[in-house]
PDB file of N, CA and C in Angstrom:
ATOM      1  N   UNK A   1      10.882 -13.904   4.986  1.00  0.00           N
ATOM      2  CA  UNK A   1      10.381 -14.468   6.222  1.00  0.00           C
ATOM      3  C   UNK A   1      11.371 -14.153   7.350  1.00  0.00           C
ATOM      4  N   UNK A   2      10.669 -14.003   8.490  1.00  0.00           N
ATOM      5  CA  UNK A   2      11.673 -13.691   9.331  1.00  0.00           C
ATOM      6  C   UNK A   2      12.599 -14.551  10.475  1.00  0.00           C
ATOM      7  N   UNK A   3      13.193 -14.671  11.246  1.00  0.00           N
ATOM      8  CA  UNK A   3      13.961 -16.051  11.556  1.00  0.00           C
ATOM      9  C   UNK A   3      12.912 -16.614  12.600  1.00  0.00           C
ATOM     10  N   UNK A   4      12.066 -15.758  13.316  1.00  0.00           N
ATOM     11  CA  UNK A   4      10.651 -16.541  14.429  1.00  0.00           C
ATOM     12  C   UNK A   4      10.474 -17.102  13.490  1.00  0.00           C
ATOM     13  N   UNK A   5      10.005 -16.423  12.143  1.00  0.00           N
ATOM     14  CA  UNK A   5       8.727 -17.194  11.753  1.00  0.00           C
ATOM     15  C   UNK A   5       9.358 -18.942  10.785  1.00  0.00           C
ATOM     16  N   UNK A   6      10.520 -18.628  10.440  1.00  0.00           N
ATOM     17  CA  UNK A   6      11.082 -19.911   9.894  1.00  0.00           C
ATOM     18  C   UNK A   6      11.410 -20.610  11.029  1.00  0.00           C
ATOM     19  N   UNK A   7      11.794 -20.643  12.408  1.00  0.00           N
ATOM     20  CA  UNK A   7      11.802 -21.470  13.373  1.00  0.00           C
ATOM     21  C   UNK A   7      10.485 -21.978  13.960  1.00  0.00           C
ATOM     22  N   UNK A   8       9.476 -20.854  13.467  1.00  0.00           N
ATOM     23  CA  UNK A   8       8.362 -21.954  14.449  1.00  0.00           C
ATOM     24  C   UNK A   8       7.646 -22.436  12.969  1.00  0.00           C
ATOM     25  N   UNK A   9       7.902 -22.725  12.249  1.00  0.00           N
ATOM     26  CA  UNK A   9       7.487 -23.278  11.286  1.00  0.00           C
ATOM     27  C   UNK A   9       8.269 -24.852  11.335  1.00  0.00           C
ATOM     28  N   UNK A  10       9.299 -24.433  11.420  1.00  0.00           N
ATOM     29  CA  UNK A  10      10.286 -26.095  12.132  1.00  0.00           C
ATOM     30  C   UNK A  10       9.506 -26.725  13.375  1.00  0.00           C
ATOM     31  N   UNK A  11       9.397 -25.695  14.536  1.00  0.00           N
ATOM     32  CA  UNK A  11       9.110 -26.224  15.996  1.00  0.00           C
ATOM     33  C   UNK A  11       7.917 -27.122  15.592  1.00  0.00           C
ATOM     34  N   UNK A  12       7.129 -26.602  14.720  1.00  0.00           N
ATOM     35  CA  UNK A  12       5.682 -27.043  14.465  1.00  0.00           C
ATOM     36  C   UNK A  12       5.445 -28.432  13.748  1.00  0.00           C
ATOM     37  N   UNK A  13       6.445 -28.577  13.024  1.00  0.00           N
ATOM     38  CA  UNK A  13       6.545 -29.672  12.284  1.00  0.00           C
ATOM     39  C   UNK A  13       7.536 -30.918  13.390  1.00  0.00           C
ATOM     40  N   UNK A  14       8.300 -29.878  14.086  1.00  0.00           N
ATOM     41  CA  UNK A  14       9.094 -30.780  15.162  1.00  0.00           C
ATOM     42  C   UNK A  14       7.922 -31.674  16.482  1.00  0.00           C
ATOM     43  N   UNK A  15       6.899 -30.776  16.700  1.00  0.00           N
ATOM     44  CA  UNK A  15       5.745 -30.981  17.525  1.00  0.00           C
ATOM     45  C   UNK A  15       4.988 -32.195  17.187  1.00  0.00           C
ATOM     46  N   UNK A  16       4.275 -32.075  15.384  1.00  0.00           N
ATOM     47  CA  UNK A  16       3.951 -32.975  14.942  1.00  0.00           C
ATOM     48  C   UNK A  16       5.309 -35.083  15.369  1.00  0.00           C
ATOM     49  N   UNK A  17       5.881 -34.570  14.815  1.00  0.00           N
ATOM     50  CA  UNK A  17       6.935 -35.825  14.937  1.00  0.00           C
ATOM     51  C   UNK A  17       6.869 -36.446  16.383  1.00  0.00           C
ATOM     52  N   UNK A  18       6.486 -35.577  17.209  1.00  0.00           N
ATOM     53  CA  UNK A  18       6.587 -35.978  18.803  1.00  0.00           C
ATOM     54  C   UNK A  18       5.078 -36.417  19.319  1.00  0.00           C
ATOM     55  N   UNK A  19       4.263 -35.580  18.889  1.00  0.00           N
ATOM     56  CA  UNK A  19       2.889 -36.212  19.108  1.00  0.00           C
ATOM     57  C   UNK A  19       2.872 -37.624  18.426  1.00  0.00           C
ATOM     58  N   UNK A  20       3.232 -37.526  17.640  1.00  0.00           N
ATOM     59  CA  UNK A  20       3.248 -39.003  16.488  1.00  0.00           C
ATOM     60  C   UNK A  20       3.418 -40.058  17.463  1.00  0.00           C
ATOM     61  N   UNK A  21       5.234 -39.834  17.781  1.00  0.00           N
ATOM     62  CA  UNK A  21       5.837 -40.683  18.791  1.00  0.00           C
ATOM     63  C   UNK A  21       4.887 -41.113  20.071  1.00  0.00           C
ATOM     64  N   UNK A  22       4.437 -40.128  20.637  1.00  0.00           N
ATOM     65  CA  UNK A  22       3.651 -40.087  21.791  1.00  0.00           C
ATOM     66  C   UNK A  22       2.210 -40.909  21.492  1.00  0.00           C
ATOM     67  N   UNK A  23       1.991 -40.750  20.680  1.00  0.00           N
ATOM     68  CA  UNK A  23       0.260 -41.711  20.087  1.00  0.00           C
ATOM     69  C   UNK A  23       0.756 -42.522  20.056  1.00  0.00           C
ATOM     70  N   UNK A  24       1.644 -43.229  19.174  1.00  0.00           N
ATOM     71  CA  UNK A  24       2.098 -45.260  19.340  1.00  0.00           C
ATOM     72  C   UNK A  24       2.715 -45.730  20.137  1.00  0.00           C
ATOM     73  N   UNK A  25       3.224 -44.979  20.900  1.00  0.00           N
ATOM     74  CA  UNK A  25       3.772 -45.377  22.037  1.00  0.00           C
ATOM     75  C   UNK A  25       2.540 -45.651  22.921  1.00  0.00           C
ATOM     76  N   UNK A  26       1.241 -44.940  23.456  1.00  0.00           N
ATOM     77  CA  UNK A  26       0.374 -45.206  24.215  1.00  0.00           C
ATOM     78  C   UNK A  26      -0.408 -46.060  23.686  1.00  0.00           C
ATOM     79  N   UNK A  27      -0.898 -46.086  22.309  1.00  0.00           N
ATOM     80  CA  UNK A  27      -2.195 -46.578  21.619  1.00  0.00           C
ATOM     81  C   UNK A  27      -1.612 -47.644  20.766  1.00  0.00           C
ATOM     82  N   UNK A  28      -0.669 -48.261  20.814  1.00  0.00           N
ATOM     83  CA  UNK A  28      -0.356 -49.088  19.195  1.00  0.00           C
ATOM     84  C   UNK A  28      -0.238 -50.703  20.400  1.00  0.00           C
ATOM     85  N   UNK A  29      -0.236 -51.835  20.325  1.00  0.00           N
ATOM     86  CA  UNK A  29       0.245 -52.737  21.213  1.00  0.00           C
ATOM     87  C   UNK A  29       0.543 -54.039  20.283  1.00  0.00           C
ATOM     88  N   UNK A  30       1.973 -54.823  20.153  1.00  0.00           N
ATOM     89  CA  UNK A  30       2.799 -53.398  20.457  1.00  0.00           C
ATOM     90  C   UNK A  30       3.545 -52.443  20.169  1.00  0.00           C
ATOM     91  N   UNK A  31       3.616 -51.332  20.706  1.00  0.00           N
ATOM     92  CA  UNK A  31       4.314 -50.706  20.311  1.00  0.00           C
ATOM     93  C   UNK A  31       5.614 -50.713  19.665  1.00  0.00           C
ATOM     94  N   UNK A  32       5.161 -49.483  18.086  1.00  0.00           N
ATOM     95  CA  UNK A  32       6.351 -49.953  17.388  1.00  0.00           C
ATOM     96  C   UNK A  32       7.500 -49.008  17.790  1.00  0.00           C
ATOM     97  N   UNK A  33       7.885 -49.442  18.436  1.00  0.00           N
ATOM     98  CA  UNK A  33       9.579 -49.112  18.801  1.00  0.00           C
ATOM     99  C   UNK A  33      10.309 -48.128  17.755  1.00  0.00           C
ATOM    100  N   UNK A  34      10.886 -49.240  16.301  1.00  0.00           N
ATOM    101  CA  UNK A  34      11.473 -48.443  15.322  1.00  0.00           C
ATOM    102  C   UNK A  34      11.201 -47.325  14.816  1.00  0.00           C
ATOM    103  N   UNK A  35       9.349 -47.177  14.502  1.00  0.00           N
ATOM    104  CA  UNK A  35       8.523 -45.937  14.294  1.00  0.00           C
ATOM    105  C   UNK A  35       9.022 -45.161  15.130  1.00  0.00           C
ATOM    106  N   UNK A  36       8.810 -45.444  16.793  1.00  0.00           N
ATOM    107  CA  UNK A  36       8.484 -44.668  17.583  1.00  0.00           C
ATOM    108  C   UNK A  36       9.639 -43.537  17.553  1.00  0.00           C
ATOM    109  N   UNK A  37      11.277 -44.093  17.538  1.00  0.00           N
ATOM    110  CA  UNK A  37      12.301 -43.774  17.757  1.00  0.00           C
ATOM    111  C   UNK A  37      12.782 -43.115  16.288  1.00  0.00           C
ATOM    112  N   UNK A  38      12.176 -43.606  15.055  1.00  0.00           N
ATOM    113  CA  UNK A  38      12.514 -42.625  14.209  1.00  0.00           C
ATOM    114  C   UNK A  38      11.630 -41.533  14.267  1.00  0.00           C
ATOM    115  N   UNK A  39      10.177 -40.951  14.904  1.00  0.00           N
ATOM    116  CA  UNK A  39       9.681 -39.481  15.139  1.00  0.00           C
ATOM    117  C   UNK A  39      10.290 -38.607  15.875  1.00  0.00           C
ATOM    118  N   UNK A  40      11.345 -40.100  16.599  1.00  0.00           N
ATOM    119  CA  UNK A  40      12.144 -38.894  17.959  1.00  0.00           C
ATOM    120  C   UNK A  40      13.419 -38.637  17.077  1.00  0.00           C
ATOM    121  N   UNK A  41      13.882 -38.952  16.534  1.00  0.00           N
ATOM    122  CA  UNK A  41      14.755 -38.370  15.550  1.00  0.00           C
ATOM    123  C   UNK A  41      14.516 -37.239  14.896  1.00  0.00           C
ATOM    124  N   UNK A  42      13.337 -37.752  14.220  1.00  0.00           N
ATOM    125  CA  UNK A  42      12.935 -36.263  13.346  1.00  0.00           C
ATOM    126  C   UNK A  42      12.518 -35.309  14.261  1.00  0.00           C
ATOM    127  N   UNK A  43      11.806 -35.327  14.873  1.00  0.00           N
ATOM    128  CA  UNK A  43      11.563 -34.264  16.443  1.00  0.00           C
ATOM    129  C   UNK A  43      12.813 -33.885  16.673  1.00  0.00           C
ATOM    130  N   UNK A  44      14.034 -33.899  17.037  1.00  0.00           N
ATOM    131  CA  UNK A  44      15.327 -33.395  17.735  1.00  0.00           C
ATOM    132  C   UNK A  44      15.452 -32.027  16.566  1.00  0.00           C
ATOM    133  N   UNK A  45      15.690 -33.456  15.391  1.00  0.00           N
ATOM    134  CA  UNK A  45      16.309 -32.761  14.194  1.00  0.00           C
ATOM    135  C   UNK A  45      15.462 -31.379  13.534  1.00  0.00           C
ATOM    136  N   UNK A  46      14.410 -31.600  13.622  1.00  0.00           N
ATOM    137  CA  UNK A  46      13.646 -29.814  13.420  1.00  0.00           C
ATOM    138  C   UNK A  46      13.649 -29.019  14.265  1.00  0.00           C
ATOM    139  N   UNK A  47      13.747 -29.564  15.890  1.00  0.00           N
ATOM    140  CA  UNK A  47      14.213 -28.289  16.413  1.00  0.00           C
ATOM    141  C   UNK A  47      15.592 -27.462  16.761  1.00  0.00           C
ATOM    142  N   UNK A  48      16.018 -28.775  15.972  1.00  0.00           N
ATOM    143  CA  UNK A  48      17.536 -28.084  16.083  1.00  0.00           C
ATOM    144  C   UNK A  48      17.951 -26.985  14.772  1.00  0.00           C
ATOM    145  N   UNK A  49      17.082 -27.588  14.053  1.00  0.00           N
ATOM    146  CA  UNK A  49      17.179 -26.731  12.339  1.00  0.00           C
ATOM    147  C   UNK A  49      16.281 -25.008  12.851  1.00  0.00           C
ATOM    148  N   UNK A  50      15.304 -25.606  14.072  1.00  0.00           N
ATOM    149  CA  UNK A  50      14.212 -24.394  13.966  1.00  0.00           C
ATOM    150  C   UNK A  50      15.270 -22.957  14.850  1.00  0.00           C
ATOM    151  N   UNK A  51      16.241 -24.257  15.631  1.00  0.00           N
ATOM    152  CA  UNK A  51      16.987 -23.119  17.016  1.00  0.00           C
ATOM    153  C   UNK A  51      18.275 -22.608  16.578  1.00  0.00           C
ATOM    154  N   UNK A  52      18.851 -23.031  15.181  1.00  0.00           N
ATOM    155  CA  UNK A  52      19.535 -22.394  13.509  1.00  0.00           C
ATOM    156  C   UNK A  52      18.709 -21.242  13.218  1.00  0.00           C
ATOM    157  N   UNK A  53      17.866 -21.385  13.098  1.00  0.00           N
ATOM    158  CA  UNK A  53      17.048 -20.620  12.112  1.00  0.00           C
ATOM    159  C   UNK A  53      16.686 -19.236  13.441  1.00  0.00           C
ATOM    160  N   UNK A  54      16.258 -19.762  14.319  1.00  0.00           N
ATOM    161  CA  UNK A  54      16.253 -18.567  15.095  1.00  0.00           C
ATOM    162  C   UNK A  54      17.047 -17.921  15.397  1.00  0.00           C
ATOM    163  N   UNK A  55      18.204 -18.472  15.421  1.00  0.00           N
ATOM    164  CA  UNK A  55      19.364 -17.577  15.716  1.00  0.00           C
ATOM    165  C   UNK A  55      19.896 -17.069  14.695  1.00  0.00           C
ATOM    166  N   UNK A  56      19.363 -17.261  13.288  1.00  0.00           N
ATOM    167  CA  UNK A  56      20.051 -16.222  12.137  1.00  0.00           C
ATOM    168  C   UNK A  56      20.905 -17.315  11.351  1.00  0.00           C
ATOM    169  N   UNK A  57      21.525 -18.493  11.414  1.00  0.00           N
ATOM    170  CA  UNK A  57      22.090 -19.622  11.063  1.00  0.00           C
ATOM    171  C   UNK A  57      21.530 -19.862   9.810  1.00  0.00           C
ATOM    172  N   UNK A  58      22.637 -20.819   9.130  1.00  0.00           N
ATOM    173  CA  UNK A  58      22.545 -21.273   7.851  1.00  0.00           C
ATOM    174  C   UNK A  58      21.750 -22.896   8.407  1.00  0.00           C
ATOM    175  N   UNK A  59      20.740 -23.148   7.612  1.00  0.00           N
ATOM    176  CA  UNK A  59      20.197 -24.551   8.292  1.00  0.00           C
ATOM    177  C   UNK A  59      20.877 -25.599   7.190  1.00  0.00           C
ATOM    178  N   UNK A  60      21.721 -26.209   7.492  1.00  0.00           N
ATOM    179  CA  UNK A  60      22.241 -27.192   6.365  1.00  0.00           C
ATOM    180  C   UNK A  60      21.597 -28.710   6.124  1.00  0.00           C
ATOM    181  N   UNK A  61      21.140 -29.299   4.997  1.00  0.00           N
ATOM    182  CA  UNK A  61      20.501 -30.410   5.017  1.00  0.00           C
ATOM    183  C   UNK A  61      21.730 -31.258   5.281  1.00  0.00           C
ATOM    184  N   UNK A  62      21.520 -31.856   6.346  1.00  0.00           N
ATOM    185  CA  UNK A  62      21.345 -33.143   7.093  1.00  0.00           C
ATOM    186  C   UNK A  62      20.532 -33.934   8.176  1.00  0.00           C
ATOM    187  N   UNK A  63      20.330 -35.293   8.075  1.00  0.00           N
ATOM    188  CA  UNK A  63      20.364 -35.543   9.474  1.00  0.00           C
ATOM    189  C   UNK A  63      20.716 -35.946  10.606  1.00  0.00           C
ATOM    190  N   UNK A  64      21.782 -35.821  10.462  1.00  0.00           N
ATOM    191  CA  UNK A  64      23.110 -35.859  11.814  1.00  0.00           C
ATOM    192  C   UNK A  64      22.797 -34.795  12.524  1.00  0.00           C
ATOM    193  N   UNK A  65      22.352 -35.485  13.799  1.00  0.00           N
ATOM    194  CA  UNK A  65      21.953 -34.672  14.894  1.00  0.00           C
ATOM    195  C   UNK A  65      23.207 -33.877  15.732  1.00  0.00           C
ATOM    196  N   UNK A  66      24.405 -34.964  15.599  1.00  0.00           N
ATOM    197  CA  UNK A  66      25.758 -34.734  16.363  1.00  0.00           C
ATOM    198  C   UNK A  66      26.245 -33.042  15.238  1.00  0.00           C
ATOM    199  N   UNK A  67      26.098 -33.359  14.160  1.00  0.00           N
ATOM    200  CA  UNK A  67      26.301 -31.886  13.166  1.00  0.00           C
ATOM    201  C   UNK A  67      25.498 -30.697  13.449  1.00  0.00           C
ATOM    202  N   UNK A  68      23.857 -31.268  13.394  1.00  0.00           N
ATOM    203  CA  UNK A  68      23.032 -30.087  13.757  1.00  0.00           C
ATOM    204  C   UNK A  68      23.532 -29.494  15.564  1.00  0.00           C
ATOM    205  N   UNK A  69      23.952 -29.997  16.241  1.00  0.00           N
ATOM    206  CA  UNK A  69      24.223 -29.934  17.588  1.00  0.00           C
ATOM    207  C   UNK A  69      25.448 -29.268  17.794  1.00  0.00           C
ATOM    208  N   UNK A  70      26.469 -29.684  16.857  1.00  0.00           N
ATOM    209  CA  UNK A  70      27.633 -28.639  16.680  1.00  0.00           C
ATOM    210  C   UNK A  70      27.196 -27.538  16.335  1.00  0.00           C
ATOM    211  N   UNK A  71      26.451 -27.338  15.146  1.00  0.00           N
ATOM    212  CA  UNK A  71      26.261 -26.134  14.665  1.00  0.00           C
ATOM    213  C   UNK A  71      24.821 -25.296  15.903  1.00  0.00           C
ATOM    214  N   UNK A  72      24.289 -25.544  16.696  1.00  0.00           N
ATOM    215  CA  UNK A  72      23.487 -24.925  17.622  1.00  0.00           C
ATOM    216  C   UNK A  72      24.677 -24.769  19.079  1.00  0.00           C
ATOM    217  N   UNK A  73      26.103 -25.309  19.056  1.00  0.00           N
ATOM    218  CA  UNK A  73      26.989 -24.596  20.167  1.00  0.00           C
ATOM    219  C   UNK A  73      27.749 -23.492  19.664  1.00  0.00           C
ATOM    220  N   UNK A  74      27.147 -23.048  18.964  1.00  0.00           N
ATOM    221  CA  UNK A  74      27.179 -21.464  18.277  1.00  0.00           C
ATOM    222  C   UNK A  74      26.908 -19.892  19.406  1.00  0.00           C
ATOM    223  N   UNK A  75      25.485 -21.276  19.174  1.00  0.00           N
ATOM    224  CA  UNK A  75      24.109 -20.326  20.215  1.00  0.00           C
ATOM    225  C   UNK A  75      24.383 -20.389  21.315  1.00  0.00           C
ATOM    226  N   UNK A  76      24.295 -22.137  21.941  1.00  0.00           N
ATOM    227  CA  UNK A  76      24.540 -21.908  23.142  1.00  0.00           C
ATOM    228  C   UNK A  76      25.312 -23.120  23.570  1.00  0.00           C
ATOM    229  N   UNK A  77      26.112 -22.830  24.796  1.00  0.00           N
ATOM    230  CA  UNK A  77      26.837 -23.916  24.901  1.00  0.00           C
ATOM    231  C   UNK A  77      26.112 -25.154  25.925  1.00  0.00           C
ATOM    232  N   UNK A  78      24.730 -24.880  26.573  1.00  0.00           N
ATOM    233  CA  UNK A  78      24.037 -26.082  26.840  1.00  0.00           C
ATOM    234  C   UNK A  78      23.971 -27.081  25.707  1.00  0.00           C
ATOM    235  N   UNK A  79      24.049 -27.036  24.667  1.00  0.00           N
ATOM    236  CA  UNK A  79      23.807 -28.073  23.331  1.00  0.00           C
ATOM    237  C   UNK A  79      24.927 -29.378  24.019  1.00  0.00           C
ATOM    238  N   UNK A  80      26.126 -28.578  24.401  1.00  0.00           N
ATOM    239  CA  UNK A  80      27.525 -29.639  24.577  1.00  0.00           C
ATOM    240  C   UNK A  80      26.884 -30.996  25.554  1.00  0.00           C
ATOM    241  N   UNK A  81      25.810 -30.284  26.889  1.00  0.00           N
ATOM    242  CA  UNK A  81      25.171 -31.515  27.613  1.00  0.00           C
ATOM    243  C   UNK A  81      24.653 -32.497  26.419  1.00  0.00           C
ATOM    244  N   UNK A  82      23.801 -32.258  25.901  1.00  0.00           N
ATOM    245  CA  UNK A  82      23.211 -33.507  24.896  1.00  0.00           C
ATOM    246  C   UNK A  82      24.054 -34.167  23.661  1.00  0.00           C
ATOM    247  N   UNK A  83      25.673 -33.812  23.529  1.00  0.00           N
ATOM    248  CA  UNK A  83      26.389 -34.626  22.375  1.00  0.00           C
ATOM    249  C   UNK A  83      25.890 -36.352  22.693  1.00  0.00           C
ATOM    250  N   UNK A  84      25.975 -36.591  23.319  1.00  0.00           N
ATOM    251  CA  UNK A  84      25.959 -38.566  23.407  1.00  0.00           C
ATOM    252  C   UNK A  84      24.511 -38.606  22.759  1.00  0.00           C
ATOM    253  N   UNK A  85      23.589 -37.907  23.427  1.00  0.00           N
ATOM    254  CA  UNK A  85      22.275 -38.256  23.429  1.00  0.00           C
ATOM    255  C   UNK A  85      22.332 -37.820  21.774  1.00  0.00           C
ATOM    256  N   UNK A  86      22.977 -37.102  21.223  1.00  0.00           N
ATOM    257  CA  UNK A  86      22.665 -36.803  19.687  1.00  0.00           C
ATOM    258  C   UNK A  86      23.060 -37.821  18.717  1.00  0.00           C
ATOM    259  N   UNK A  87      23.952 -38.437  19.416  1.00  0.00           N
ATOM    260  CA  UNK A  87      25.120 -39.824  18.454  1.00  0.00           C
ATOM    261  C   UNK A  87      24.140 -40.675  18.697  1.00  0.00           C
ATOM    262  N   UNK A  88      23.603 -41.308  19.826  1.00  0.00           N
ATOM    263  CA  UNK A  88      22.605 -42.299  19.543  1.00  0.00           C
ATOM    264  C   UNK A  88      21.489 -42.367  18.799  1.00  0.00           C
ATOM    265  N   UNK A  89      20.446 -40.898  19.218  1.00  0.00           N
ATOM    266  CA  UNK A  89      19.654 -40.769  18.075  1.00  0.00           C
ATOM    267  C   UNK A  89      19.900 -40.453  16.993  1.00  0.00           C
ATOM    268  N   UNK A  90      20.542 -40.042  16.449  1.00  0.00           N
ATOM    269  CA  UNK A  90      20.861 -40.564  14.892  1.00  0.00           C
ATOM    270  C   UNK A  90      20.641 -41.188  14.320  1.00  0.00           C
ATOM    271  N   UNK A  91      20.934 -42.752  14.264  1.00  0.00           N
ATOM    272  CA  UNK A  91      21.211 -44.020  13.850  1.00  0.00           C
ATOM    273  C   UNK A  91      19.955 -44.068  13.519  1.00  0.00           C
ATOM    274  N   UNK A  92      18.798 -43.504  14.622  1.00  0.00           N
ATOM    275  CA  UNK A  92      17.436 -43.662  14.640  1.00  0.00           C
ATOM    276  C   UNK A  92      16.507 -43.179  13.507  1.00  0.00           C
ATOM    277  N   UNK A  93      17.366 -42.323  12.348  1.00  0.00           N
ATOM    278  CA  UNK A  93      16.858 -41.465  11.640  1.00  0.00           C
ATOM    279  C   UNK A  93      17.028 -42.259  10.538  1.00  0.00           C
ATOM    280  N   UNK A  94      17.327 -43.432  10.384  1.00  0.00           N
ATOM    281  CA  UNK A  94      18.031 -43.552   8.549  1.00  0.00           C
ATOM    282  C   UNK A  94      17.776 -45.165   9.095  1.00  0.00           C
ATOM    283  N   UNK A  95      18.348 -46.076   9.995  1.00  0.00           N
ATOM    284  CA  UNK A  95      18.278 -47.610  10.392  1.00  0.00           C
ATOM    285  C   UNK A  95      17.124 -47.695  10.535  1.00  0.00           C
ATOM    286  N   UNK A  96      16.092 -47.000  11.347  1.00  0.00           N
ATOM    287  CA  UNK A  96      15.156 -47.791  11.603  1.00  0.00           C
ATOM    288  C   UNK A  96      13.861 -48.070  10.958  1.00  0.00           C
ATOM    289  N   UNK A  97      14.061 -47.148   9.552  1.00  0.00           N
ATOM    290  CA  UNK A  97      13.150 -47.454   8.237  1.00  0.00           C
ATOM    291  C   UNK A  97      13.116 -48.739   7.684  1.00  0.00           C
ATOM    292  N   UNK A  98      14.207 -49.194   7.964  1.00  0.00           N
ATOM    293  CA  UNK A  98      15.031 -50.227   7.171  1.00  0.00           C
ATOM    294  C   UNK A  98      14.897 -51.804   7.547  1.00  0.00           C
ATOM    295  N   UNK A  99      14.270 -52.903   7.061  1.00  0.00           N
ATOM    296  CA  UNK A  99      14.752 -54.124   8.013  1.00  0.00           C
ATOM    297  C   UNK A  99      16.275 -54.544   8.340  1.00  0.00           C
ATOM    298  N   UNK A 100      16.197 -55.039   9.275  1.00  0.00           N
ATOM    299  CA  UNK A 100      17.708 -55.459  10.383  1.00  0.00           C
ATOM    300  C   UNK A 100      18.139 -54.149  10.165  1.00  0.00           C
ATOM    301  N   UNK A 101      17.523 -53.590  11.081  1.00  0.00           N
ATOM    302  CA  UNK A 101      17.859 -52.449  12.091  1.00  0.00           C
ATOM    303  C   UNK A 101      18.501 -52.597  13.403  1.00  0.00           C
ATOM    304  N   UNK A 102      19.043 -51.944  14.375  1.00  0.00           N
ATOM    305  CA  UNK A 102      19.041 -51.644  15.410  1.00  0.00           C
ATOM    306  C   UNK A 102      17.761 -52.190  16.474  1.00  0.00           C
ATOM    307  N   UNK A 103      18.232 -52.771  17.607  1.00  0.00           N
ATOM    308  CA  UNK A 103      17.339 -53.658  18.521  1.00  0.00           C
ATOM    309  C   UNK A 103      17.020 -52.291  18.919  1.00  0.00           C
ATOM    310  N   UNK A 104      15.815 -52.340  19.483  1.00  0.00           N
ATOM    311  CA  UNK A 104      15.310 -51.070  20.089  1.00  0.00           C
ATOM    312  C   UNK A 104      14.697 -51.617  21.872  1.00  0.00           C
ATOM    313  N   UNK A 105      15.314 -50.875  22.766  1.00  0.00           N
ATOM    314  CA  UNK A 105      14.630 -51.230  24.333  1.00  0.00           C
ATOM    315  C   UNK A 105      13.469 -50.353  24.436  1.00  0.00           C
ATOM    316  N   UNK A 106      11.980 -50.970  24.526  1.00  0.00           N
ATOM    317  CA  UNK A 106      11.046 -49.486  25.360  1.00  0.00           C
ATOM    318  C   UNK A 106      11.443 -48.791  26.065  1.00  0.00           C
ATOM    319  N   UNK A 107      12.664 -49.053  27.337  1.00  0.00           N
ATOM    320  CA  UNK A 107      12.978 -47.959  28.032  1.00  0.00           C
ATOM    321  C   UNK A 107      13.722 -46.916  27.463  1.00  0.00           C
ATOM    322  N   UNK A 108      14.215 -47.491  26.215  1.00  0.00           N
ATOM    323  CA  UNK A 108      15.551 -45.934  25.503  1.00  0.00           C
ATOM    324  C   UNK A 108      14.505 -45.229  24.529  1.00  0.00           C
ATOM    325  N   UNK A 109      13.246 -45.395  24.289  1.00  0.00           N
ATOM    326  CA  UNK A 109      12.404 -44.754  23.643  1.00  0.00           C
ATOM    327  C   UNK A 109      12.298 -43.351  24.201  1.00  0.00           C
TER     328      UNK A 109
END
């Protein structure tokens, strides 16, 4: 396979996770927050595996976004703008399955 085609095979599955987010966020009332914020997790995290993969990269299983984000300032060094934004969503990937999770604000959704 070639590295397009293993990245948009990520993007695609990254797409799904965001539409997800985007439907309960408009249609659910109310909205579940924890859901909402773990699709945006998984959304970051495949396109960061997909923008690995396009660039020829080893995609390593995790989901530490702050790791996948190191490993995409390879590619490019815009990644360095979003480190904070990667440490927070994180937490979002693994806590918020979980009861006593993380308080979630609608506005940080």
């Amino acid at each position: 396979m070639k590295n397009l085609d293993i990245a948009n095979e990520w993007f695609k599955m990254a797409e799904l996770d965001l539409d997800s987010a985007k439907f309960l966020m408009i249609n659910m009332r109310p909205a579940p927050l924890e859901i909402i914020c773990y699709h945006c997790q998984q959304c970051a995290e495949k396109y960061f595996k997909g923008f690995i993969a396009l660039n020829g990269g080893q995609i390593i299983k995790t989901h530490d976004l702050v790791i996948l984000n190191k490993n995409c300032l390879m590619y490019s060094s815009q990644c360095q703008e979003i480190e904070n934004d990667c440490m927070e969503l994180t937490d979002y990937g693994v806590q918020m399955r979980y009861p006593f999770h993380l308080d979630v604000e609608r506005n940080r959704c």
